[in-house]
PDB file of N, CA and C in Angstrom:
ATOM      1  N   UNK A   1      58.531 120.719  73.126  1.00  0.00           N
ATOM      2  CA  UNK A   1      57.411 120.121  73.809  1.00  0.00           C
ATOM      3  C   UNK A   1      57.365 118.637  73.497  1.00  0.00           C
ATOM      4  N   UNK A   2      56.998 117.831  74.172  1.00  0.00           N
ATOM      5  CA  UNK A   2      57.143 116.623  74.442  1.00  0.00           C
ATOM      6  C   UNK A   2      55.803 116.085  74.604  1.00  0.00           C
ATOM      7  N   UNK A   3      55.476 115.322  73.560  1.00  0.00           N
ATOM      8  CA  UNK A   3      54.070 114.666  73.670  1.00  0.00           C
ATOM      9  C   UNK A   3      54.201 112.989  74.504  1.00  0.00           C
ATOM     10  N   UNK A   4      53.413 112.471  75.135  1.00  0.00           N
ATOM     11  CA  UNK A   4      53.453 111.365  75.787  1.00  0.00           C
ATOM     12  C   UNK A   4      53.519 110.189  75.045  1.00  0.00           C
ATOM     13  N   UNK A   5      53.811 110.344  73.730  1.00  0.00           N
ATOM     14  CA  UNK A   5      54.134 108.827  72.685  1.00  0.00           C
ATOM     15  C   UNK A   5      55.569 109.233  72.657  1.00  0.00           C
ATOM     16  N   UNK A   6      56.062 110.529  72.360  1.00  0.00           N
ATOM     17  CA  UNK A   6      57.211 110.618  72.001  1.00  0.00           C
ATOM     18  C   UNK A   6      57.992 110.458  73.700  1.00  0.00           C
ATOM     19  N   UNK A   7      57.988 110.687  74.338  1.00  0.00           N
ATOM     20  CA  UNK A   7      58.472 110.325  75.760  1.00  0.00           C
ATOM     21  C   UNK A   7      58.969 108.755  75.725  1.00  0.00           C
ATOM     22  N   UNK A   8      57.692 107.842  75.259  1.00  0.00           N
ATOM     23  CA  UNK A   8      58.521 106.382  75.715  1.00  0.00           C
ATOM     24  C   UNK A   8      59.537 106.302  74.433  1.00  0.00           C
ATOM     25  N   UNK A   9      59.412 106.837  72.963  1.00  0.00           N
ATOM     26  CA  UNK A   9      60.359 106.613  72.374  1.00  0.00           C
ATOM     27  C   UNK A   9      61.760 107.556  72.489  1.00  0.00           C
ATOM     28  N   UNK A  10      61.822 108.444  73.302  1.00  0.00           N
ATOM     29  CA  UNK A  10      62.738 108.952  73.553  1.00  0.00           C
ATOM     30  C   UNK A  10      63.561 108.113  74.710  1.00  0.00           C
ATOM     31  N   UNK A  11      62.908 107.490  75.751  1.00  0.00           N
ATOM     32  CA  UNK A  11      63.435 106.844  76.859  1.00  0.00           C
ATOM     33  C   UNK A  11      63.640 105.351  76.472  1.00  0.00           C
ATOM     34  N   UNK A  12      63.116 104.882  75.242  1.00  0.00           N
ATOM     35  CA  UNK A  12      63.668 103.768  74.788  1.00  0.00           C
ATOM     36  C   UNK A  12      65.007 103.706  73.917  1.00  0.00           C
ATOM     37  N   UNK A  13      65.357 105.290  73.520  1.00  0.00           N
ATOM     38  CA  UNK A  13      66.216 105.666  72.567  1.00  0.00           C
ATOM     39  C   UNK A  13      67.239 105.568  73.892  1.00  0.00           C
ATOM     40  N   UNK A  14      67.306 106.529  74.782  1.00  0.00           N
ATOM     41  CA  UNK A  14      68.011 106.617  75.831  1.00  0.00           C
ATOM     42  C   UNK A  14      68.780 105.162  76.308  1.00  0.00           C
ATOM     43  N   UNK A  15      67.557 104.490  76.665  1.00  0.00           N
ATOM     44  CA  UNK A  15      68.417 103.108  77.213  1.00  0.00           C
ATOM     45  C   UNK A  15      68.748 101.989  76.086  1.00  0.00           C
ATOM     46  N   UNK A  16      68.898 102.343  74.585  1.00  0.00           N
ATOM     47  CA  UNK A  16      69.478 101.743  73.723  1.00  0.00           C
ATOM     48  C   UNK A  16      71.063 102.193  73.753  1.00  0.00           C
ATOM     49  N   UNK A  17      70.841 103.224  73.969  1.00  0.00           N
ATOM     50  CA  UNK A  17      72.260 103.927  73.406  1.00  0.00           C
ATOM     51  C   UNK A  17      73.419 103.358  74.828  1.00  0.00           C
ATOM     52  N   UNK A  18      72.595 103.793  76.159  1.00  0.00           N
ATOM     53  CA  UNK A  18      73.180 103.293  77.546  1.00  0.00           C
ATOM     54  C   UNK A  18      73.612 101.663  77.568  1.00  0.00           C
ATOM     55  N   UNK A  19      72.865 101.402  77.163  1.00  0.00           N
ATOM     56  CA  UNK A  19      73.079  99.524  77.024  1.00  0.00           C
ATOM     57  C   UNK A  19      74.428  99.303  76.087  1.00  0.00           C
ATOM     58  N   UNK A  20      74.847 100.043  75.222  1.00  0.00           N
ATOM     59  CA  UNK A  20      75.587  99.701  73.737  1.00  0.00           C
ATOM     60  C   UNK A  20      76.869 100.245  74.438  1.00  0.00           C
ATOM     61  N   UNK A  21      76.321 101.785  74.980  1.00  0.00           N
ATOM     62  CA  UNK A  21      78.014 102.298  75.688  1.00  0.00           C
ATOM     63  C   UNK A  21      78.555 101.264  76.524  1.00  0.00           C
ATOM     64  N   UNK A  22      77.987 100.992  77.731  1.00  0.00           N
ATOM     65  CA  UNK A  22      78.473  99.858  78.745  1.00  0.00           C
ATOM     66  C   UNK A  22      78.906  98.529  77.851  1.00  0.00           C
ATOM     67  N   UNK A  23      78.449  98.399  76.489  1.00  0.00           N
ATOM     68  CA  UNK A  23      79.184  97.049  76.016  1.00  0.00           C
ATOM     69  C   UNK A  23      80.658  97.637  75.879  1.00  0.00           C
ATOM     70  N   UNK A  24      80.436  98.968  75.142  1.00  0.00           N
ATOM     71  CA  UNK A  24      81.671  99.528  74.750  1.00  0.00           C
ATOM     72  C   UNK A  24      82.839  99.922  75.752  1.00  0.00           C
ATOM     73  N   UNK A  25      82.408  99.785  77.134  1.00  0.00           N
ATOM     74  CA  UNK A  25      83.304 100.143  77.900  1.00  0.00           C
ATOM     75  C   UNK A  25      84.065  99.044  78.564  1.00  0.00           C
ATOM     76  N   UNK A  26      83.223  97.588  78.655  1.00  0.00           N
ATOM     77  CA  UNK A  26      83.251  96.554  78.956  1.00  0.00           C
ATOM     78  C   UNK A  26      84.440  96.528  78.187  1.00  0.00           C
ATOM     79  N   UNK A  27      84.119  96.615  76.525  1.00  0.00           N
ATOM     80  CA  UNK A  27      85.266  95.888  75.794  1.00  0.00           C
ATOM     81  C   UNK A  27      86.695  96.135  76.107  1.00  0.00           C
ATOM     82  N   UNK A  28      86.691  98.028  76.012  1.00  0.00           N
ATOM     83  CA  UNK A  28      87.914  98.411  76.225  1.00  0.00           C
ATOM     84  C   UNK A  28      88.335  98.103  77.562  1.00  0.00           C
ATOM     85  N   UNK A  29      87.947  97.372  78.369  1.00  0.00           N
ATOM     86  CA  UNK A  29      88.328  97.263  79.949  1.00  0.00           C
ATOM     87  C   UNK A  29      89.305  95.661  79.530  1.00  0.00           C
ATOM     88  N   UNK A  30      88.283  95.135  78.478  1.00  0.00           N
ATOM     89  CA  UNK A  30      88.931  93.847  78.196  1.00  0.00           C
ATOM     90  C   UNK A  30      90.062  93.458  77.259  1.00  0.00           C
ATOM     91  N   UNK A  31      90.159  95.062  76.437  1.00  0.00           N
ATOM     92  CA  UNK A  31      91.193  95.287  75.475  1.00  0.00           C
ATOM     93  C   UNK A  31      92.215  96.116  76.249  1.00  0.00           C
ATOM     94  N   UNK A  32      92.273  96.522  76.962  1.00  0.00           N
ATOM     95  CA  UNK A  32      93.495  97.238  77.676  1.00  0.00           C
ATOM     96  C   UNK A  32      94.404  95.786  78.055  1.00  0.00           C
ATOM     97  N   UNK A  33      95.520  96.802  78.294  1.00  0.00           N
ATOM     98  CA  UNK A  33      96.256  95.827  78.704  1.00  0.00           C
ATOM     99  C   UNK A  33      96.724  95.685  80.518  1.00  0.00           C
ATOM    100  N   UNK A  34      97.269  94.597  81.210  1.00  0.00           N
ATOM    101  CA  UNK A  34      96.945  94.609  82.461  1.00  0.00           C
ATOM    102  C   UNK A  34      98.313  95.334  82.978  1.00  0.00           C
ATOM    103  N   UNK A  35      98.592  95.980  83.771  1.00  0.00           N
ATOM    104  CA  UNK A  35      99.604  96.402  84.741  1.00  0.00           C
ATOM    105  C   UNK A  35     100.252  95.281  85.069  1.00  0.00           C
ATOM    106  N   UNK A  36     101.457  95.239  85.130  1.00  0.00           N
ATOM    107  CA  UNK A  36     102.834  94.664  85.618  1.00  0.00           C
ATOM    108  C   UNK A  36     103.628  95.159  85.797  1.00  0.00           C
ATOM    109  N   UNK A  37     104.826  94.662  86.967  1.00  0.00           N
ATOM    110  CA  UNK A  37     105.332  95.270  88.286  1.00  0.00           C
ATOM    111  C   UNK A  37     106.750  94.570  87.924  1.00  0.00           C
ATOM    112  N   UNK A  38     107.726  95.011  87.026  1.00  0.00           N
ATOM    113  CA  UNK A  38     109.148  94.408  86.649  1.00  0.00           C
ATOM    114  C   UNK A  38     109.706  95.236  88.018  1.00  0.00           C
ATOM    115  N   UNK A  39     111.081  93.866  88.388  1.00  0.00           N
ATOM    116  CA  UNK A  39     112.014  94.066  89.064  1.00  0.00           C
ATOM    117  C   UNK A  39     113.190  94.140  88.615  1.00  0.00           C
ATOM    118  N   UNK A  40     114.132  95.338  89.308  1.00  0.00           N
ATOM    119  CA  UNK A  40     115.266  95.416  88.346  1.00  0.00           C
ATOM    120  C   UNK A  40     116.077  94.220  88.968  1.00  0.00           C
ATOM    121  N   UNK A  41     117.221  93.914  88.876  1.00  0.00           N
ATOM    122  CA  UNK A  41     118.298  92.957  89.450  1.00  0.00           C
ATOM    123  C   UNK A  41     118.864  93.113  90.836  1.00  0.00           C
ATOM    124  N   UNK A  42     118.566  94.089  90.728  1.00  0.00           N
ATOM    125  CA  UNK A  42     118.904  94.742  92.181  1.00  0.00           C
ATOM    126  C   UNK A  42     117.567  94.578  92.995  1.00  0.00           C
ATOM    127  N   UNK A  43     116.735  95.201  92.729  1.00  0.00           N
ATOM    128  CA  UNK A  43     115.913  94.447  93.426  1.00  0.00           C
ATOM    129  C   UNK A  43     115.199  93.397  93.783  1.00  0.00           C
ATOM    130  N   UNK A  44     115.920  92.324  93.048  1.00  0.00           N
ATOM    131  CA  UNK A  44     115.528  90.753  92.918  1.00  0.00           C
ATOM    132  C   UNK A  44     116.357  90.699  93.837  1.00  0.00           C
ATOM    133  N   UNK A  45     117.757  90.863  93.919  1.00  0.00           N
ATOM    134  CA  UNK A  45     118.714  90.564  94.763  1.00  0.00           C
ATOM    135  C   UNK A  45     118.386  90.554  96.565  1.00  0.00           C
ATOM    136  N   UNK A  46     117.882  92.135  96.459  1.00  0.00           N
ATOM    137  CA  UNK A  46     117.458  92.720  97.651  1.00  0.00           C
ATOM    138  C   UNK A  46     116.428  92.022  98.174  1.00  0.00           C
ATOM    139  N   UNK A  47     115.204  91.893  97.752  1.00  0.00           N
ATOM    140  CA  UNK A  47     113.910  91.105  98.234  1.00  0.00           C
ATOM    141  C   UNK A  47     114.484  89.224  98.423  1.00  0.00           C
ATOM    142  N   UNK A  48     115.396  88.673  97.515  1.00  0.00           N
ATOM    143  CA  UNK A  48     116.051  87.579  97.981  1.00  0.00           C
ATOM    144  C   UNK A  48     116.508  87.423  99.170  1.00  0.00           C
ATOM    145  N   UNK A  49     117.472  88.324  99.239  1.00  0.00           N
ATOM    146  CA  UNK A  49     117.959  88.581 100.760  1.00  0.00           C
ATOM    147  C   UNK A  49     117.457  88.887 102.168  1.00  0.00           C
ATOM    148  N   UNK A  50     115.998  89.799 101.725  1.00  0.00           N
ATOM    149  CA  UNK A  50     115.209  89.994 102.690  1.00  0.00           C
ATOM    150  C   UNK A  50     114.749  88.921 103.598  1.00  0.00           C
ATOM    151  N   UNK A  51     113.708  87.705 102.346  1.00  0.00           N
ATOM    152  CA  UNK A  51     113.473  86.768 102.476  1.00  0.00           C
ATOM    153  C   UNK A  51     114.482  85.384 103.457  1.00  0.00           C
ATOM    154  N   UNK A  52     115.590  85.981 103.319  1.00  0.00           N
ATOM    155  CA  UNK A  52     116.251  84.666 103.703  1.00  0.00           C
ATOM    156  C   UNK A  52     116.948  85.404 105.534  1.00  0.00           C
ATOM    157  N   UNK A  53     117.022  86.939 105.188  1.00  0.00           N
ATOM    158  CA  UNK A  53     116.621  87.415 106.493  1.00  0.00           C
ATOM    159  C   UNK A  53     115.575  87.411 107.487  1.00  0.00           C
ATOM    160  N   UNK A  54     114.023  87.085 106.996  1.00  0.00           N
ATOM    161  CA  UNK A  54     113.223  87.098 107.944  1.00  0.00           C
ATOM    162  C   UNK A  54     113.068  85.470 108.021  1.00  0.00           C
ATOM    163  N   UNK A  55     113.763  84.355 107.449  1.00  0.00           N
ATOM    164  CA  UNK A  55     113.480  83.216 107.541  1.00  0.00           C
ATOM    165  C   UNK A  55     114.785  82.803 108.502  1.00  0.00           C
ATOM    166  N   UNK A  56     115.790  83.701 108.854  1.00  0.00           N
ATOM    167  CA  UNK A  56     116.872  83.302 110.075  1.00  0.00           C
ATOM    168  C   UNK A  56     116.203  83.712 111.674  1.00  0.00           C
ATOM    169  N   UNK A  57     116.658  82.585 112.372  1.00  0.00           N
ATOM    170  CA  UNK A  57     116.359  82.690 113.706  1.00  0.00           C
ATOM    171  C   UNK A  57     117.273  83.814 114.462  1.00  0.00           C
ATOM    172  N   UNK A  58     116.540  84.993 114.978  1.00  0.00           N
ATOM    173  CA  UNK A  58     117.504  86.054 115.540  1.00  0.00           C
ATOM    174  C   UNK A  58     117.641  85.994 116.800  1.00  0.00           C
ATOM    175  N   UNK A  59     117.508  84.988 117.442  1.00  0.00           N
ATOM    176  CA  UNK A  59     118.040  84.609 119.095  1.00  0.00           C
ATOM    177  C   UNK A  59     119.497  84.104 118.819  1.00  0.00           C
ATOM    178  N   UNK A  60     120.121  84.363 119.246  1.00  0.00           N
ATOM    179  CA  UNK A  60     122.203  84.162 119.883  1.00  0.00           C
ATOM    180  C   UNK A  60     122.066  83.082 121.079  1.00  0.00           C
ATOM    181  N   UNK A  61     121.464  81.836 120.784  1.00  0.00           N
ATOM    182  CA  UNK A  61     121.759  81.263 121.720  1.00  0.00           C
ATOM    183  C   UNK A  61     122.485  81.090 122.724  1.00  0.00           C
ATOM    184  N   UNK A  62     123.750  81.101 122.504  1.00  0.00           N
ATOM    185  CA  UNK A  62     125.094  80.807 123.416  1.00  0.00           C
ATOM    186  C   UNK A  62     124.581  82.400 123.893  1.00  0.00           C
ATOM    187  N   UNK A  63     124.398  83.452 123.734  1.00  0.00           N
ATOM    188  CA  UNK A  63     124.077  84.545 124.310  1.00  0.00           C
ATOM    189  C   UNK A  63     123.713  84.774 125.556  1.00  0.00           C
ATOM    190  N   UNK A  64     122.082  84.149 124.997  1.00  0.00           N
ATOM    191  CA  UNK A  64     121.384  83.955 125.559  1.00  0.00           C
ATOM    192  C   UNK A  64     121.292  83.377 127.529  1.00  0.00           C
ATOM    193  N   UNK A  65     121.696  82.262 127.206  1.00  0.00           N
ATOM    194  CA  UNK A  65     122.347  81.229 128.642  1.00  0.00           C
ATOM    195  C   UNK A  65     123.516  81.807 128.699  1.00  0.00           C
ATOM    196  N   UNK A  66     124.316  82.625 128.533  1.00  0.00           N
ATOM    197  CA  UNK A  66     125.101  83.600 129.162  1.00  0.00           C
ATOM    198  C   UNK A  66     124.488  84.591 129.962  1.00  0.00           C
ATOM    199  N   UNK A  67     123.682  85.079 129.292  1.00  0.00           N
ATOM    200  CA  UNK A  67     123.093  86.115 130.088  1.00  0.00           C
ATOM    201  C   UNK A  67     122.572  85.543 131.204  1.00  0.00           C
ATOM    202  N   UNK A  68     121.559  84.534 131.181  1.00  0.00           N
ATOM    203  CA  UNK A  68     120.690  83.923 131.996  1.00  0.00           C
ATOM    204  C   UNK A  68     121.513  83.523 133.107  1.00  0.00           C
ATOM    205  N   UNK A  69     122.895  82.895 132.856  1.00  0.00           N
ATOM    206  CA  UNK A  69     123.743  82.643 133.928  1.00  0.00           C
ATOM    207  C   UNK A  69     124.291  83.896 134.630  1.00  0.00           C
ATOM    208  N   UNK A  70     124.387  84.758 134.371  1.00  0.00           N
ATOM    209  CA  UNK A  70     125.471  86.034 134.911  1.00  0.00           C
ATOM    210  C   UNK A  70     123.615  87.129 135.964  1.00  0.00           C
ATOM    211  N   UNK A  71     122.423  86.618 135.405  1.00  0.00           N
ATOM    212  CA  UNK A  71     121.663  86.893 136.049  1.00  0.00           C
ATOM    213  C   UNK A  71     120.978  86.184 137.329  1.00  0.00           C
ATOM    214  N   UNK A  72     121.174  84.816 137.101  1.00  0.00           N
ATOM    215  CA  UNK A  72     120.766  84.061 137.911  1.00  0.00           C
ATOM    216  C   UNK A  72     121.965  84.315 139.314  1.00  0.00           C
ATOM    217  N   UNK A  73     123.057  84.360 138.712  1.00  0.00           N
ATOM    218  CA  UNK A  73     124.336  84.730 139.742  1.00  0.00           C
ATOM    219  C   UNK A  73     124.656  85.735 140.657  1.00  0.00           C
ATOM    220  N   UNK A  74     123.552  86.902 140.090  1.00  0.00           N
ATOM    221  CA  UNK A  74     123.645  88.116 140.333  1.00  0.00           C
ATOM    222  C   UNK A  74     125.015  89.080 140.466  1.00  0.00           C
ATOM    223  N   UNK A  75     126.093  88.643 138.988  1.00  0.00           N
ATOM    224  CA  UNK A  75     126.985  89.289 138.368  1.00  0.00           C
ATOM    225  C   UNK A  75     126.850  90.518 136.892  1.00  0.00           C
ATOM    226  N   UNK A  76     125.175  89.963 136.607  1.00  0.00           N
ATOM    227  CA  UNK A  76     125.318  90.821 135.795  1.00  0.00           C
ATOM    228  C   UNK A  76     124.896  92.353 135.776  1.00  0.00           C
ATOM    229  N   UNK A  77     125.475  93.249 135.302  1.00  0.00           N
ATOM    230  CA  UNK A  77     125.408  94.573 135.534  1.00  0.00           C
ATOM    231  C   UNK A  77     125.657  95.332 134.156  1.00  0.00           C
ATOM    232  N   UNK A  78     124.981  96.312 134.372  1.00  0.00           N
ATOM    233  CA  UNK A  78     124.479  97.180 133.119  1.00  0.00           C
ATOM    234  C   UNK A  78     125.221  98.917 133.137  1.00  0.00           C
ATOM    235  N   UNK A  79     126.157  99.617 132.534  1.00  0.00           N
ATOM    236  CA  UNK A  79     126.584 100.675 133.507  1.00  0.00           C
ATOM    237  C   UNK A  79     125.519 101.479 132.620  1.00  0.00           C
ATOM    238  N   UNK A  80     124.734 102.282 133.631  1.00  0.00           N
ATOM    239  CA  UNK A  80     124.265 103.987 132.968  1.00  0.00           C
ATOM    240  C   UNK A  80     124.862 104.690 131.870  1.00  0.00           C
ATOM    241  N   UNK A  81     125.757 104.428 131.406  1.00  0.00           N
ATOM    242  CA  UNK A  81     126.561 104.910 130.169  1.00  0.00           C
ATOM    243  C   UNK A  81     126.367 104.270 129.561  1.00  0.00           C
ATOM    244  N   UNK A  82     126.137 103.157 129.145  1.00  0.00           N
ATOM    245  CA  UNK A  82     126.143 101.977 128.110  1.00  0.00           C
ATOM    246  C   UNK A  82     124.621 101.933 128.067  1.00  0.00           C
ATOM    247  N   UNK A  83     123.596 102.277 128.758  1.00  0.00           N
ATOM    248  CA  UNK A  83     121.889 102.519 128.804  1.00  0.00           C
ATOM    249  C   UNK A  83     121.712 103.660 128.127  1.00  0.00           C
ATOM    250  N   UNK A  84     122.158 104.693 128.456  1.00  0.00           N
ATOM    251  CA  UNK A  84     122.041 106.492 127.802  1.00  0.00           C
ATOM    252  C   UNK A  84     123.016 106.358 126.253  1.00  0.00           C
ATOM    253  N   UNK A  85     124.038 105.525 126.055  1.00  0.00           N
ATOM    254  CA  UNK A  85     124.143 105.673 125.195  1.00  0.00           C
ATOM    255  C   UNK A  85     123.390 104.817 124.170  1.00  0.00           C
ATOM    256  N   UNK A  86     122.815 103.921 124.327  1.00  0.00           N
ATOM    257  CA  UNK A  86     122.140 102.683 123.617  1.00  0.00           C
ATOM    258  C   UNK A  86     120.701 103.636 123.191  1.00  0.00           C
ATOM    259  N   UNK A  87     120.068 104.325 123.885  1.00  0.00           N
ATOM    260  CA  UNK A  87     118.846 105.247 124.071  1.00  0.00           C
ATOM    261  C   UNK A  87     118.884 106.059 123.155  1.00  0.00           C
ATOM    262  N   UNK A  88     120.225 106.795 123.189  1.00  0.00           N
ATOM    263  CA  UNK A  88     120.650 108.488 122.231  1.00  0.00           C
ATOM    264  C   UNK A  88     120.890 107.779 120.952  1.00  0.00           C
ATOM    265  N   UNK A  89     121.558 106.083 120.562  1.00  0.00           N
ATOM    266  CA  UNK A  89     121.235 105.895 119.326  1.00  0.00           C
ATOM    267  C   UNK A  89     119.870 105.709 118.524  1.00  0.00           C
ATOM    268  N   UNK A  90     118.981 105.326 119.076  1.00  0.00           N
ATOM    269  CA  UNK A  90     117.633 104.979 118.538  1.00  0.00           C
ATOM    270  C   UNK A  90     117.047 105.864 117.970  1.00  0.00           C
ATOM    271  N   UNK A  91     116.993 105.605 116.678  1.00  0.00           N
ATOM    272  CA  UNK A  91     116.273 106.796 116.060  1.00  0.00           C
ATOM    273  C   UNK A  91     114.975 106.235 115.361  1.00  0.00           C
ATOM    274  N   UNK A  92     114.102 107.667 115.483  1.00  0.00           N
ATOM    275  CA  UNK A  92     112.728 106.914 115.070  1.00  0.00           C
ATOM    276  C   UNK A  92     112.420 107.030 114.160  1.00  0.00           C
TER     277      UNK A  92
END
């Protein structure tokens, strides 16, 4: 049974103890140590390479105005075999 003096000192006991844990959890949040993300050599290598792949221009110029010429000319042509097979490689 719970008398109404002992109530506020129980709920002052309560949020002493709550106040002290949260320091205590604080700390260990500040005493842990942080996560880090090592790369092996290989994958330094790989992400290097990536990098210097998405920084190359992937248009074929001279291609390009080839094509544009053999279309403008109306020489260029595409055979159905070379479409169905270009299609059956794509994988998703």
């Amino acid at each position: 049974m719970i008398i109404n003096n002992n109530v506020q000192a129980i709920a002052s006991f309560y949020a002493a103890n709550s106040a002290t844990g949260t320091k205590r959890a604080r700390a260990a949040e500040q005493a842990a140590p942080k996560d880090e993300v090592v790369l092996s050599n290989n994958a330094q290598s790989f992400r290097d390479m990536l990098k210097e792949l998405h920084g190359m221009d992937g248009v074929r110029q001279q291609r390009v105005e080839e094509l544009s010429r053999q279309i403008e000319s109306g020489t260029y042509n595409v055979s159905s075999a070379n479409i169905a097979a270009s299609m059956l490689n794509v994988r998703f």
